[in-house]
PDB file of N, CA and C in Angstrom:
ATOM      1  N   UNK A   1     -33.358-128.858 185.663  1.00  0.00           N
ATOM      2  CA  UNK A   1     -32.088-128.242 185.357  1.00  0.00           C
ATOM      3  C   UNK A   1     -31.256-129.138 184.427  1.00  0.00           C
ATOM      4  N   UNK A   2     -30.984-130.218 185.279  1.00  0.00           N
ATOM      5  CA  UNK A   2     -30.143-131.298 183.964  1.00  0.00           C
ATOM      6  C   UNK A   2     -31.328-131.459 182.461  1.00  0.00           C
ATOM      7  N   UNK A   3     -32.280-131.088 182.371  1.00  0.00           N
ATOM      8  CA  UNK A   3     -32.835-131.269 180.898  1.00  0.00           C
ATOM      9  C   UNK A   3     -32.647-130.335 180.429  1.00  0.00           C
ATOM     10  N   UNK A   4     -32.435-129.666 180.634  1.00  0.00           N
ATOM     11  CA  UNK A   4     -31.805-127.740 179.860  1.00  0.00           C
ATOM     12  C   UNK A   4     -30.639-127.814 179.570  1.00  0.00           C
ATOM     13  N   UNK A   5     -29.680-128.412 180.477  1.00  0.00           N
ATOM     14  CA  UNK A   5     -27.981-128.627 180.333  1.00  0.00           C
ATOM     15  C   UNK A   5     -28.204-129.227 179.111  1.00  0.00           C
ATOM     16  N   UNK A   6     -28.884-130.787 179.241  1.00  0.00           N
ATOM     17  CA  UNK A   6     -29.147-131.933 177.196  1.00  0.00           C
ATOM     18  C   UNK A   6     -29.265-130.652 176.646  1.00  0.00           C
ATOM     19  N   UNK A   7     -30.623-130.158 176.599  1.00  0.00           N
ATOM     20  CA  UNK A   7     -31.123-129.432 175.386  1.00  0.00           C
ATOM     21  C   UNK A   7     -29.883-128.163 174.781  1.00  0.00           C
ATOM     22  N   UNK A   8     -29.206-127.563 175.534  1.00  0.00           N
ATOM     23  CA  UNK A   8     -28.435-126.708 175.751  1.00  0.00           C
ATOM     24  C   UNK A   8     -27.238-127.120 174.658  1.00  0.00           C
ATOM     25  N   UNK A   9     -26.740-128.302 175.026  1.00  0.00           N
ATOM     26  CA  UNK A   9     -25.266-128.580 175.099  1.00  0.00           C
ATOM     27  C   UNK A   9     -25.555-129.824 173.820  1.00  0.00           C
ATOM     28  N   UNK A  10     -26.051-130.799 174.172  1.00  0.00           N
ATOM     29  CA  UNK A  10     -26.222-132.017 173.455  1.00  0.00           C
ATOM     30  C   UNK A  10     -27.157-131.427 171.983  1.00  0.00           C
ATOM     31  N   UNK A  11     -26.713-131.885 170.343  1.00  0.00           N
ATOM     32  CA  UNK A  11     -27.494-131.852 169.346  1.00  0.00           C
ATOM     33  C   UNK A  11     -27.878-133.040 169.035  1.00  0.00           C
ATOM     34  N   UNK A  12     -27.075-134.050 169.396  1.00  0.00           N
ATOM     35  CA  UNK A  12     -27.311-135.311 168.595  1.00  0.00           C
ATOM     36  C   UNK A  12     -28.732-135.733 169.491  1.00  0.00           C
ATOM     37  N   UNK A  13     -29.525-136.474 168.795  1.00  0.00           N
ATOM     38  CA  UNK A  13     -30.475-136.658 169.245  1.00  0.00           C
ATOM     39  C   UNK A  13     -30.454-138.075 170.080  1.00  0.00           C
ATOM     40  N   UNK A  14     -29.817-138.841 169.176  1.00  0.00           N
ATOM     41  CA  UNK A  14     -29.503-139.977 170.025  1.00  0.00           C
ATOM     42  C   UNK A  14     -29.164-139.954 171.088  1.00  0.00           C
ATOM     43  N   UNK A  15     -27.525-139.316 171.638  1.00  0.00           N
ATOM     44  CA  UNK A  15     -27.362-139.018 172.453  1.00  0.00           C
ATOM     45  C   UNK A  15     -28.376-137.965 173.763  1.00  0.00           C
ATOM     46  N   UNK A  16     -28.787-137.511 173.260  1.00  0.00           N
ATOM     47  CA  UNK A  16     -29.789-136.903 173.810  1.00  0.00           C
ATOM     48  C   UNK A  16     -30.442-137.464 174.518  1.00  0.00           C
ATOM     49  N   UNK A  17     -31.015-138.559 173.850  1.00  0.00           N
ATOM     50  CA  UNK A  17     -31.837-139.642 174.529  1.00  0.00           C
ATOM     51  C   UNK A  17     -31.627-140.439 175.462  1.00  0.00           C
ATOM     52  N   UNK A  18     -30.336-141.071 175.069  1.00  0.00           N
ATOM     53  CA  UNK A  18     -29.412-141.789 175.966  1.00  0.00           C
ATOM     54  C   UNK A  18     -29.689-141.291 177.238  1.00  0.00           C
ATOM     55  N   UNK A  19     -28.624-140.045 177.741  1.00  0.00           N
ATOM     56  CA  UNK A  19     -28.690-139.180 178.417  1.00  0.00           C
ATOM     57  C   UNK A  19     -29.575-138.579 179.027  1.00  0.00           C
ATOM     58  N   UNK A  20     -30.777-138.493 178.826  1.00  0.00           N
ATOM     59  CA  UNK A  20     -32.345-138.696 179.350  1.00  0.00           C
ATOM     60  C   UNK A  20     -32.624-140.004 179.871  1.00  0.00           C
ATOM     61  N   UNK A  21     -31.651-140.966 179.616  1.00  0.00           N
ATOM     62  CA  UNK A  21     -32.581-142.363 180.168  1.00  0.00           C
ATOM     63  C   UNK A  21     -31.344-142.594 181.323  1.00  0.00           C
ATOM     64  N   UNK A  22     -30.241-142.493 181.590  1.00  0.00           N
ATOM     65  CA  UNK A  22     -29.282-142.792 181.770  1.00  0.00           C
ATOM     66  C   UNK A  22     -29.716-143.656 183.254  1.00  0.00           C
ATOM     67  N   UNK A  23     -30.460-143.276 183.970  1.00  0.00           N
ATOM     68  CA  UNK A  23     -30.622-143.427 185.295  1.00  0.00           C
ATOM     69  C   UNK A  23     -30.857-145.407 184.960  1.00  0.00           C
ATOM     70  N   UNK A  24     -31.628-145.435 183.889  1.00  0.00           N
ATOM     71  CA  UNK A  24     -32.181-146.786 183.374  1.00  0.00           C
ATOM     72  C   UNK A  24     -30.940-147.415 183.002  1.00  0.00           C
ATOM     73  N   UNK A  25     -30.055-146.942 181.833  1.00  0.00           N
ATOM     74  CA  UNK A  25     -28.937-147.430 180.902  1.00  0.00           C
ATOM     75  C   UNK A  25     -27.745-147.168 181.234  1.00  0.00           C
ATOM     76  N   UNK A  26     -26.836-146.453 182.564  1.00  0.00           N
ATOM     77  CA  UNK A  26     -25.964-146.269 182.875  1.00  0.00           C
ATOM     78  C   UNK A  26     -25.866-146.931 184.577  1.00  0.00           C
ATOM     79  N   UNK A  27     -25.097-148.009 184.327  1.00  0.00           N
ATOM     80  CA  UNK A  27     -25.224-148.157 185.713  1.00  0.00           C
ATOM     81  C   UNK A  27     -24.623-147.324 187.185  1.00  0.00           C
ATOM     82  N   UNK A  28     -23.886-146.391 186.478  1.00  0.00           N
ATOM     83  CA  UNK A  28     -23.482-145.757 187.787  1.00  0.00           C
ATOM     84  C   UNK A  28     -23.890-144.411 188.491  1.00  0.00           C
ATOM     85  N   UNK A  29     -24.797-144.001 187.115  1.00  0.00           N
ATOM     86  CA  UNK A  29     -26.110-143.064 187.020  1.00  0.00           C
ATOM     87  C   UNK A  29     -27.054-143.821 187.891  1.00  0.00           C
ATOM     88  N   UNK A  30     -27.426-144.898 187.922  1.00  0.00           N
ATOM     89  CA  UNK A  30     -28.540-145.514 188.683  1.00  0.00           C
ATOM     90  C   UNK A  30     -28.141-145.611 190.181  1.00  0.00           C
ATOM     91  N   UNK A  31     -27.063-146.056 190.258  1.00  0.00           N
ATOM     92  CA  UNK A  31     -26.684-145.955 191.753  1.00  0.00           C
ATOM     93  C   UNK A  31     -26.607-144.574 192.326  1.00  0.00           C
ATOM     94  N   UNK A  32     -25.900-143.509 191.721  1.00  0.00           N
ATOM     95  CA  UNK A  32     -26.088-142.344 192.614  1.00  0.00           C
ATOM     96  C   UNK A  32     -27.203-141.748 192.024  1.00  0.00           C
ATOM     97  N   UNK A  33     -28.330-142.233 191.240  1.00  0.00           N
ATOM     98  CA  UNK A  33     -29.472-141.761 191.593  1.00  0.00           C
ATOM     99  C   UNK A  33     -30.196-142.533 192.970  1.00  0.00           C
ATOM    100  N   UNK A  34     -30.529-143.640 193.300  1.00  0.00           N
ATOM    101  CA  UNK A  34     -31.044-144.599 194.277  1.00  0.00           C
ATOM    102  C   UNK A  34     -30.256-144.087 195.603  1.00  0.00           C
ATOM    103  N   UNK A  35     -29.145-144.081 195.896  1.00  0.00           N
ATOM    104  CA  UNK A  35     -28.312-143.144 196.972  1.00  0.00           C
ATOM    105  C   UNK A  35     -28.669-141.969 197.091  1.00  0.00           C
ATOM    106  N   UNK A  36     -28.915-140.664 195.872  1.00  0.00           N
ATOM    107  CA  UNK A  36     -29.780-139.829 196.204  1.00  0.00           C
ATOM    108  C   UNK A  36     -31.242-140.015 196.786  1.00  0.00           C
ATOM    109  N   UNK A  37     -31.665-140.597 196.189  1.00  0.00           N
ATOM    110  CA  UNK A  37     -33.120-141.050 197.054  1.00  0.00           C
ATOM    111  C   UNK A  37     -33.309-141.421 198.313  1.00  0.00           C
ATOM    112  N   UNK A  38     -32.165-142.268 198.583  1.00  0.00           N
ATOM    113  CA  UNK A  38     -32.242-143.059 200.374  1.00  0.00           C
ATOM    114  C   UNK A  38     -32.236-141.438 200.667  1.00  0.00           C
ATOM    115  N   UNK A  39     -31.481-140.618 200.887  1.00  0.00           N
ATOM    116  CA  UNK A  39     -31.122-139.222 201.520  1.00  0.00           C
ATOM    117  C   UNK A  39     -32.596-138.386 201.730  1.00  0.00           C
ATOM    118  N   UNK A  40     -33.026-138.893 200.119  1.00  0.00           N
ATOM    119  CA  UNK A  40     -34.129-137.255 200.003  1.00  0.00           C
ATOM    120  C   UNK A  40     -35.272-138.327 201.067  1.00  0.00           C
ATOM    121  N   UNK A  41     -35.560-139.510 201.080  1.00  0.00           N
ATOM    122  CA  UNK A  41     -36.577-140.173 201.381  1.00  0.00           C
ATOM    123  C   UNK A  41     -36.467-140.502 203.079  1.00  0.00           C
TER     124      UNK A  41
END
């Protein structure tokens, strides 16, 4: 679902990318991804 929202919404490609990695390059993307995980796991 969130890769349809990028493709959807986002043109720049860069950004695009970014935003595909974010979990890696955003640190607060990484934390409530890893907090999602304790939950699902």
């Amino acid at each position: 679902m969130y890769s349809l929202l990028l493709e959807t919404y986002i043109k720049d490609q860069k950004e695009k990318h970014r935003l595909f990695h974010a979990i890696e390059s955003i640190p607060c993307v990484a934390r409530k991804a890893q907090w999602a995980l304790n939950w699902i796991q």
